[in-house]
PDB file of N, CA and C in Angstrom:
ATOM      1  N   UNK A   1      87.694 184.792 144.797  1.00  0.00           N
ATOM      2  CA  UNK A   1      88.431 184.222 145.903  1.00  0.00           C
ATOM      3  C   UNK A   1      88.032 184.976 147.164  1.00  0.00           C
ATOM      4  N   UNK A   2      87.699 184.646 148.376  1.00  0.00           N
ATOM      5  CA  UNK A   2      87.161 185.010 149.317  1.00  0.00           C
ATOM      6  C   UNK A   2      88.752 185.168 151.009  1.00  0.00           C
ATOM      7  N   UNK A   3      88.328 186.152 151.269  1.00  0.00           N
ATOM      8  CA  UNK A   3      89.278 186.740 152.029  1.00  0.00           C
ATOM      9  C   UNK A   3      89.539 185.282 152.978  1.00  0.00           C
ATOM     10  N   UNK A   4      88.755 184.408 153.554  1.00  0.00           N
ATOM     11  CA  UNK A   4      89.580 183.203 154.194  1.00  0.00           C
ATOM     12  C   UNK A   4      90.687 182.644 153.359  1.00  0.00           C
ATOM     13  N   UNK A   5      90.450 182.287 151.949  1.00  0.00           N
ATOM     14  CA  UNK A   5      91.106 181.670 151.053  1.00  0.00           C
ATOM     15  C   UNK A   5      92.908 182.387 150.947  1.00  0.00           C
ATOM     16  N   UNK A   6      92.729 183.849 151.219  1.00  0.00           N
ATOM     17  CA  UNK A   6      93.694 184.516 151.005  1.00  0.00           C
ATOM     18  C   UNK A   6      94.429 184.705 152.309  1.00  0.00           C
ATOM     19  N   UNK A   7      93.574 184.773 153.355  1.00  0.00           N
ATOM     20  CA  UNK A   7      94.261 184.671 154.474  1.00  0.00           C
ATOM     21  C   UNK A   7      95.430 183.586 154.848  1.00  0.00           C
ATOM     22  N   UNK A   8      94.783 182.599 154.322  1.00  0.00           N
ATOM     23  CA  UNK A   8      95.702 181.111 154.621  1.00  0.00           C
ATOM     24  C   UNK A   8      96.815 181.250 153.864  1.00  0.00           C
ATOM     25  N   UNK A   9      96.885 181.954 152.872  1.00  0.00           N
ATOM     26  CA  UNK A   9      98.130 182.444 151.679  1.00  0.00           C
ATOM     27  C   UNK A   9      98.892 183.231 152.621  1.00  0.00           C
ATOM     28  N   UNK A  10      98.406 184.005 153.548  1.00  0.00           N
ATOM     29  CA  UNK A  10      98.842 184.919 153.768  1.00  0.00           C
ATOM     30  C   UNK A  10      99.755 184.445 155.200  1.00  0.00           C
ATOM     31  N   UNK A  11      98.937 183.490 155.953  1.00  0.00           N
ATOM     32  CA  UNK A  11      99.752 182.733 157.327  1.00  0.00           C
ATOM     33  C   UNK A  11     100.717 182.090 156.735  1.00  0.00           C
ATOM     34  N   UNK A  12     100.528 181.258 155.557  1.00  0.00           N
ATOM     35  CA  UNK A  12     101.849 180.219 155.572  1.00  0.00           C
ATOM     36  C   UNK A  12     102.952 181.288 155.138  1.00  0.00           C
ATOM     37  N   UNK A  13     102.503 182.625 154.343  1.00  0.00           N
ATOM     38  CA  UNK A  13     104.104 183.085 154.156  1.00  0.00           C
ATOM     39  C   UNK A  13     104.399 183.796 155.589  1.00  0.00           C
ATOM     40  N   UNK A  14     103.794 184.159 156.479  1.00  0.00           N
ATOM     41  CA  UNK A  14     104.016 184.736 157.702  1.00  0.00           C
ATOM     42  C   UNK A  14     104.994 183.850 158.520  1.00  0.00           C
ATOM     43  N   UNK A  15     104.408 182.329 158.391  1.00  0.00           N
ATOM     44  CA  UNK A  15     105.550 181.365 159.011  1.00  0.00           C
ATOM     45  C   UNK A  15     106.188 180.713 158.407  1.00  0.00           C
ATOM     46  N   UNK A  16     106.292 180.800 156.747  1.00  0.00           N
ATOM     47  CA  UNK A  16     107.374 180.851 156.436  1.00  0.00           C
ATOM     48  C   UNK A  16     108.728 181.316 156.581  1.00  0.00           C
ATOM     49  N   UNK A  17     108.417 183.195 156.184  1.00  0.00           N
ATOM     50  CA  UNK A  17     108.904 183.796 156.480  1.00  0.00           C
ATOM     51  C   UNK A  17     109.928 183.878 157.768  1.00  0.00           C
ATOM     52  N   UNK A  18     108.681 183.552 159.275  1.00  0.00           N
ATOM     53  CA  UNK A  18     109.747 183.666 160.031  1.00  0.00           C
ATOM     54  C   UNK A  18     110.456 182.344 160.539  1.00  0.00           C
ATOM     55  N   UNK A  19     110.618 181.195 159.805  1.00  0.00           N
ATOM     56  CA  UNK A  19     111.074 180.085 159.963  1.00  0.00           C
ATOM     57  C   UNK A  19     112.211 180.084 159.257  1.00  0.00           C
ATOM     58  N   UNK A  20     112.542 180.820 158.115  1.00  0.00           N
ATOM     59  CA  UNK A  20     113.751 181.301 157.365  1.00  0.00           C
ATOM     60  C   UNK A  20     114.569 182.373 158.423  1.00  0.00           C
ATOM     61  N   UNK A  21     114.049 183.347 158.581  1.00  0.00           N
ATOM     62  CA  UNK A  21     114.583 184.187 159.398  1.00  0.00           C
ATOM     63  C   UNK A  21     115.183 183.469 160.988  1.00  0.00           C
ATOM     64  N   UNK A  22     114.570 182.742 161.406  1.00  0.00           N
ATOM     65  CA  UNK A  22     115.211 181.754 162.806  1.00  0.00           C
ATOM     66  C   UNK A  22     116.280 181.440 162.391  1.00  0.00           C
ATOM     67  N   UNK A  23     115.811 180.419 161.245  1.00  0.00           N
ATOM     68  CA  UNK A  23     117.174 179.516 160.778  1.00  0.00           C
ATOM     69  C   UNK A  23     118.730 180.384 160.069  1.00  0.00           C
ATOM     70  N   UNK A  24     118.237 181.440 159.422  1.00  0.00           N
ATOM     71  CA  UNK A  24     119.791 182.326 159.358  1.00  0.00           C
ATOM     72  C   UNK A  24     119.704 182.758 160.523  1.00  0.00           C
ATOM     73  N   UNK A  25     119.187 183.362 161.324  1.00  0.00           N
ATOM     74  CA  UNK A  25     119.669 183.233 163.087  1.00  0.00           C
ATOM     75  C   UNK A  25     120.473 182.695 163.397  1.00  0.00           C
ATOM     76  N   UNK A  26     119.884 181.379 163.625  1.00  0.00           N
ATOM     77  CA  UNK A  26     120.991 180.444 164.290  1.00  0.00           C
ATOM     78  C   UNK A  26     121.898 179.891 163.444  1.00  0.00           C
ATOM     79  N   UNK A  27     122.261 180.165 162.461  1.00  0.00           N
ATOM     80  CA  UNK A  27     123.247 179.798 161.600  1.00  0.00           C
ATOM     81  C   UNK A  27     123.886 181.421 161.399  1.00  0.00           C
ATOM     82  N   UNK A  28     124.161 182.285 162.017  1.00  0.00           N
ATOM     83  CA  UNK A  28     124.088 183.092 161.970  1.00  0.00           C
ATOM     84  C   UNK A  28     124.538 184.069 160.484  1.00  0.00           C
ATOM     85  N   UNK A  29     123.534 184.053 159.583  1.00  0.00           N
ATOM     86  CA  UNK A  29     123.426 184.464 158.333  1.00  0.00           C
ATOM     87  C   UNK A  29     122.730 185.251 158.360  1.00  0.00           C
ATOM     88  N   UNK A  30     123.360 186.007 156.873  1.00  0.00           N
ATOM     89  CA  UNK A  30     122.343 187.420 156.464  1.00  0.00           C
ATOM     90  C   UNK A  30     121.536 187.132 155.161  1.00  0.00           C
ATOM     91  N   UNK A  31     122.072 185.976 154.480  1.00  0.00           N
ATOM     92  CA  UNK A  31     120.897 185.564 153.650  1.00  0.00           C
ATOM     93  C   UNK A  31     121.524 183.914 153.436  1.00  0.00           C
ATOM     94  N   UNK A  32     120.307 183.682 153.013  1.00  0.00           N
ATOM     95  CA  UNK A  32     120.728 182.154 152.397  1.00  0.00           C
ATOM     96  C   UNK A  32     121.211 181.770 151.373  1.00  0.00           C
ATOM     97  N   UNK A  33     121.952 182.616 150.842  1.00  0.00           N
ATOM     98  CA  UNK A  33     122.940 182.468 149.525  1.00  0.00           C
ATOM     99  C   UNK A  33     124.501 182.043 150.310  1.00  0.00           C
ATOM    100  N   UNK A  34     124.718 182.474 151.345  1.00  0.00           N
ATOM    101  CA  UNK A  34     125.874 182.101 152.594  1.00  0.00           C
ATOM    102  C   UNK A  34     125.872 180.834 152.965  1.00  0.00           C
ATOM    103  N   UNK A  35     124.790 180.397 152.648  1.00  0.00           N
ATOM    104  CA  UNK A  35     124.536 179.107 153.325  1.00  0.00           C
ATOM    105  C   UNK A  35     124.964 177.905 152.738  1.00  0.00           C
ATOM    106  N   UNK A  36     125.794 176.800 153.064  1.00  0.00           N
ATOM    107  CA  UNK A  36     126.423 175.706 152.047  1.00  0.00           C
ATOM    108  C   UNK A  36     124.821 175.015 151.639  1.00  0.00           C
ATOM    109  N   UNK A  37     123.785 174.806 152.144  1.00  0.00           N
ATOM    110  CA  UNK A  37     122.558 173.782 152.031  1.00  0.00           C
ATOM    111  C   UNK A  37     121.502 175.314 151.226  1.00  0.00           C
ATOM    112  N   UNK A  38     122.180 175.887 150.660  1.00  0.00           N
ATOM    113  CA  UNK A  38     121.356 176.844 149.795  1.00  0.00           C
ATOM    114  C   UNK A  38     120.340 176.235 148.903  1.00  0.00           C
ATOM    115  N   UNK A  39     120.921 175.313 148.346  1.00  0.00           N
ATOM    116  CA  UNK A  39     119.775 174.353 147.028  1.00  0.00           C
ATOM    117  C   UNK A  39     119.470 173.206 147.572  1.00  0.00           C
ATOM    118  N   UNK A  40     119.700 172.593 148.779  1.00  0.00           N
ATOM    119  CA  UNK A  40     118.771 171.589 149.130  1.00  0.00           C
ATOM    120  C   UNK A  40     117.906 171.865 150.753  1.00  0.00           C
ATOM    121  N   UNK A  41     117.513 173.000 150.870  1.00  0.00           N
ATOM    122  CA  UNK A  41     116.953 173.754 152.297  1.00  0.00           C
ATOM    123  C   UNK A  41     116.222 173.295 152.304  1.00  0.00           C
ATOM    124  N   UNK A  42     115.081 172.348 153.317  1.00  0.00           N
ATOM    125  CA  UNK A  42     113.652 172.552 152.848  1.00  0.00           C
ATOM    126  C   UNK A  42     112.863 173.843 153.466  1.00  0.00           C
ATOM    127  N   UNK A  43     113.635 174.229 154.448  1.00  0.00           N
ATOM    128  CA  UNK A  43     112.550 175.494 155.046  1.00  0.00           C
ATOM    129  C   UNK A  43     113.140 176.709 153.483  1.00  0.00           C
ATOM    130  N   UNK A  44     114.080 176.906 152.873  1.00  0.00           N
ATOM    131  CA  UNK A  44     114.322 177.833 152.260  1.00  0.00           C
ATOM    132  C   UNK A  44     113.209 177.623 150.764  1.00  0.00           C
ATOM    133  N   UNK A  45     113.225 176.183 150.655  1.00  0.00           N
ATOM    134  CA  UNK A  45     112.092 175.712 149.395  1.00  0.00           C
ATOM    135  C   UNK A  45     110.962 176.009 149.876  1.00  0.00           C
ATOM    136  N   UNK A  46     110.153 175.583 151.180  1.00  0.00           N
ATOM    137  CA  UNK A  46     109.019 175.868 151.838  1.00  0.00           C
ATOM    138  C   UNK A  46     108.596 177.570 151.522  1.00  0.00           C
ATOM    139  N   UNK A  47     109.495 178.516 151.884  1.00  0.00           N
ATOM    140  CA  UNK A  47     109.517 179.843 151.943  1.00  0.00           C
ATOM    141  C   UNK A  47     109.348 180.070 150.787  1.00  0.00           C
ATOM    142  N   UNK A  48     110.095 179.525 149.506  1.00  0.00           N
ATOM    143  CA  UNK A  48     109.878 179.798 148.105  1.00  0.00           C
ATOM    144  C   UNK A  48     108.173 179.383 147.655  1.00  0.00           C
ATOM    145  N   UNK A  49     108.380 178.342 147.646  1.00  0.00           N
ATOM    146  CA  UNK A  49     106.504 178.037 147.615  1.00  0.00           C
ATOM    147  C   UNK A  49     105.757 178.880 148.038  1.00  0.00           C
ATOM    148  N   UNK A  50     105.819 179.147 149.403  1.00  0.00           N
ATOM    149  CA  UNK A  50     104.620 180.154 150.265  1.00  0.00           C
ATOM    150  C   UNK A  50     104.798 181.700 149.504  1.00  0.00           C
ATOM    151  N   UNK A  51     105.910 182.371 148.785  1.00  0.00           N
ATOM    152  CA  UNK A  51     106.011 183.192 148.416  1.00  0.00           C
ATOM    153  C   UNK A  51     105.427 183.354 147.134  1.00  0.00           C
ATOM    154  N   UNK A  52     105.412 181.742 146.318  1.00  0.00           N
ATOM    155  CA  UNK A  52     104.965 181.971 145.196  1.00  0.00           C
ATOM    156  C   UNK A  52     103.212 181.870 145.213  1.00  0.00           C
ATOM    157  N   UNK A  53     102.927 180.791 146.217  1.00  0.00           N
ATOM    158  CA  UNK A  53     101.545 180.833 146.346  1.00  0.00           C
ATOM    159  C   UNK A  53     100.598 181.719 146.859  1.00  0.00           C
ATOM    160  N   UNK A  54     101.412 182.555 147.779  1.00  0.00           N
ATOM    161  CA  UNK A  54     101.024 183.880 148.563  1.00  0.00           C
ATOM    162  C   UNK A  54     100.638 185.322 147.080  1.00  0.00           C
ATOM    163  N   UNK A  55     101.611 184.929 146.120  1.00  0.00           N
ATOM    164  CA  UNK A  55     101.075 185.675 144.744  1.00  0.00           C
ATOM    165  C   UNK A  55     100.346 185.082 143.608  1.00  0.00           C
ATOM    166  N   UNK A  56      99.881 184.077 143.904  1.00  0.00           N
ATOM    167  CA  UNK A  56      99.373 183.230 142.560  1.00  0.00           C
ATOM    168  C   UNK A  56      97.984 182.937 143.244  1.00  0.00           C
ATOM    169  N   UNK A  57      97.632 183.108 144.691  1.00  0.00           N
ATOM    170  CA  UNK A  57      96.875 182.929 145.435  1.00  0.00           C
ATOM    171  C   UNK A  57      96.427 181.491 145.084  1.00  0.00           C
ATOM    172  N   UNK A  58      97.390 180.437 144.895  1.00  0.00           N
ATOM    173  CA  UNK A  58      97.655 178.783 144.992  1.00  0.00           C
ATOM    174  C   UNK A  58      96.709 178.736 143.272  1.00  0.00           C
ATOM    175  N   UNK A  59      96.195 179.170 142.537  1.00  0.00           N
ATOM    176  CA  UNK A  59      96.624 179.463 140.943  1.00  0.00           C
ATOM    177  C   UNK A  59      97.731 179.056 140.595  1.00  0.00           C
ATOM    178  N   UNK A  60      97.752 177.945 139.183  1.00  0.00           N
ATOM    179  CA  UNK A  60      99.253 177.803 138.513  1.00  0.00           C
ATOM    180  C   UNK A  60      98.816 178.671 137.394  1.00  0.00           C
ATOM    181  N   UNK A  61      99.559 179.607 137.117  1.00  0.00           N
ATOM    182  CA  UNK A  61      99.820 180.525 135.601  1.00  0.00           C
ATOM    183  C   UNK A  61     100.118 181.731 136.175  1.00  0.00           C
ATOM    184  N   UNK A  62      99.250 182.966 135.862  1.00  0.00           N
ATOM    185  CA  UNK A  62      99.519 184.303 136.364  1.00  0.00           C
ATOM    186  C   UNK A  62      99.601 184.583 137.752  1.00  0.00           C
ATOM    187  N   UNK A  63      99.952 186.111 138.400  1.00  0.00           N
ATOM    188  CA  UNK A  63     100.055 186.040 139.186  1.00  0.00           C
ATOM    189  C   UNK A  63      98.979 187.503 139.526  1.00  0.00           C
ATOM    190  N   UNK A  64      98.424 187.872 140.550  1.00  0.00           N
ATOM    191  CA  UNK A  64      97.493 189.213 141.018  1.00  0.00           C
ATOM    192  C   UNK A  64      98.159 190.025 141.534  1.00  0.00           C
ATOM    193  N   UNK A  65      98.490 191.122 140.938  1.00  0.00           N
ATOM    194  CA  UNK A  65      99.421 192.309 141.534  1.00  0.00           C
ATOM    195  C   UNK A  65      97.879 193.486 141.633  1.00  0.00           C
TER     196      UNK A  65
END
């Protein structure tokens, strides 16, 4: 896998990340377990994906630690 490939893993959790963090902002939360739209978020699902693909480096099975 070549460092562009990983980079792009690496932006979407960057704006993932801070697209979760806005949104408990302005909802003013400390995590999204507070949140009534906890299981139907899409930025909180988005963030889950990018977190999982950011370690699986978009691979389904193991993960590269």
């Amino acid at each position: 896998m070549n460092n562009k490939q990983n980079d792009k893993y690496k932006e979407l959790l960057i704006k993932a990340t801070q697209d979760l963090k806005d949104c408990q902002k302005n909802l003013q939360l400390q995590s999204c377990f507070d949140c009534e739209k906890l299981f139907d978020c899409e930025i909180r699902k988005k963030y889950v994906d990018a977190v999982y693909n950011s370690m699986s480096k978009g691979q389904s099975g193991g993960f590269e630690f």
